[in-house]
Protein backbone atom coordinates (compact mmCIF):
# COMPACT_ATOMS: atom_id res chain seq x y z
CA UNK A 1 -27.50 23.43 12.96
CA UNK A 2 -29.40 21.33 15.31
CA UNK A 3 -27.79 18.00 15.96
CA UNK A 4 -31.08 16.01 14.75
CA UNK A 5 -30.78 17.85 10.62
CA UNK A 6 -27.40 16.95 11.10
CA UNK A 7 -28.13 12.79 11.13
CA UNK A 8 -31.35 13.04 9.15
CA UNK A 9 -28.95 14.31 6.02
CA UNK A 10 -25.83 12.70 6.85
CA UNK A 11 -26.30 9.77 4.86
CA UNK A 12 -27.01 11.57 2.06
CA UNK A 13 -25.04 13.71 -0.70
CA UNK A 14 -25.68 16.94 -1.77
CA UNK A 15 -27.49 15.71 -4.91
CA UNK A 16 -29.35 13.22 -3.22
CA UNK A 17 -27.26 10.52 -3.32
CA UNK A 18 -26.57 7.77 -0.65
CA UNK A 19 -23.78 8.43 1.23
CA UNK A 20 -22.79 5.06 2.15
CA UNK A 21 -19.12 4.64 1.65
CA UNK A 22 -19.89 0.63 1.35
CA UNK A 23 -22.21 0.93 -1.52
CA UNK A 24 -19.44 3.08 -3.33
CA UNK A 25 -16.91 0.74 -2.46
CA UNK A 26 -15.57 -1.49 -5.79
CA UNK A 27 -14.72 -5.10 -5.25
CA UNK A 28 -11.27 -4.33 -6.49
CA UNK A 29 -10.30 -1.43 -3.46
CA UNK A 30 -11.49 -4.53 -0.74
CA UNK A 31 -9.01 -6.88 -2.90
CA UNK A 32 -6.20 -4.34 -2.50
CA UNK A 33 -6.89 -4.15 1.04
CA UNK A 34 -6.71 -7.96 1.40
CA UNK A 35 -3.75 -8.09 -0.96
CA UNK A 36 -2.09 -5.41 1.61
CA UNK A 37 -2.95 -8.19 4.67
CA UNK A 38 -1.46 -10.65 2.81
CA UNK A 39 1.77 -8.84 2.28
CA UNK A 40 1.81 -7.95 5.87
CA UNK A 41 1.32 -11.63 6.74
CA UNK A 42 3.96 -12.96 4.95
CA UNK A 43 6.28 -10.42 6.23
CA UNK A 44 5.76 -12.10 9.66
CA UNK A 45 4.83 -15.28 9.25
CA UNK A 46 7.98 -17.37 6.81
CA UNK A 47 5.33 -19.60 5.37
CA UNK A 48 6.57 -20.83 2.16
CA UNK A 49 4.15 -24.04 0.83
CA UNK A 50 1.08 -22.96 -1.42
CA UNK A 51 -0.77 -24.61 1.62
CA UNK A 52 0.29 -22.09 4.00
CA UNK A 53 -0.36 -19.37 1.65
CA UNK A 54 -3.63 -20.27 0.89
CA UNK A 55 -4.24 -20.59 4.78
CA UNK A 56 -2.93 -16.92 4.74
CA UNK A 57 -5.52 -16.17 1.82
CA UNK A 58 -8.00 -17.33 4.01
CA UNK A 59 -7.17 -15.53 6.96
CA UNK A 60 -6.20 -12.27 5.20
CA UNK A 61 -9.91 -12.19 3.32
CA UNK A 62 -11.44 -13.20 6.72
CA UNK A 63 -9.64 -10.22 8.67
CA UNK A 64 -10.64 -8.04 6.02
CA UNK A 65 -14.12 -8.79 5.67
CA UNK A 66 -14.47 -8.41 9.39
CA UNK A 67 -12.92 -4.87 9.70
CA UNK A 68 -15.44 -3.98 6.50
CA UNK A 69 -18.48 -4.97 8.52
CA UNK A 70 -17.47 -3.50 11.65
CA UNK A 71 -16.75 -0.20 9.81
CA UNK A 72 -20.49 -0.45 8.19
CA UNK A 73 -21.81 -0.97 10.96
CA UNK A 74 -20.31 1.80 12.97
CA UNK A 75 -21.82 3.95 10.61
CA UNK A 76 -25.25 3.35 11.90
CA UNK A 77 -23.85 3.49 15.93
């Protein structure tokens, strides 16, 4: 197969689908992910005050939305 079928199809499922991964992606898998930052964070960073943890919130949802769009648009690279 000729590497030009390959892209024209690849975003694409067998039963015509879109193949996106992001438009199959639920709300709820991207707030495990951030919830998965978060724990990480507060392994290394002792921050105790709801203050700090909602700065953590912050940064967690930030990190993750960044990694999301990268990933999307590596798709398209």
């Amino acid at each position: 197969m000729e590497a030009n079928s390959w892209r024209s199809t690849q975003g694409e499922m067998p039963d015509g689908r879109s193949g996106d991964w992001k438009t199959q992606l639920h709300p709820e898998a991207r707030q495990r992910i951030v919830n998965k930052i978060m724990d990480t964070l507060k392994r290394h960073l002792p921050i105790s005050d709801s203050n700090g943890l909602n700065e953590l919130q912050k940064i967690a949802i930030r990190f993750e939305d960044k990694i999301y769009t990268a990933a999307a648009d590596q798709v398209h690279a």
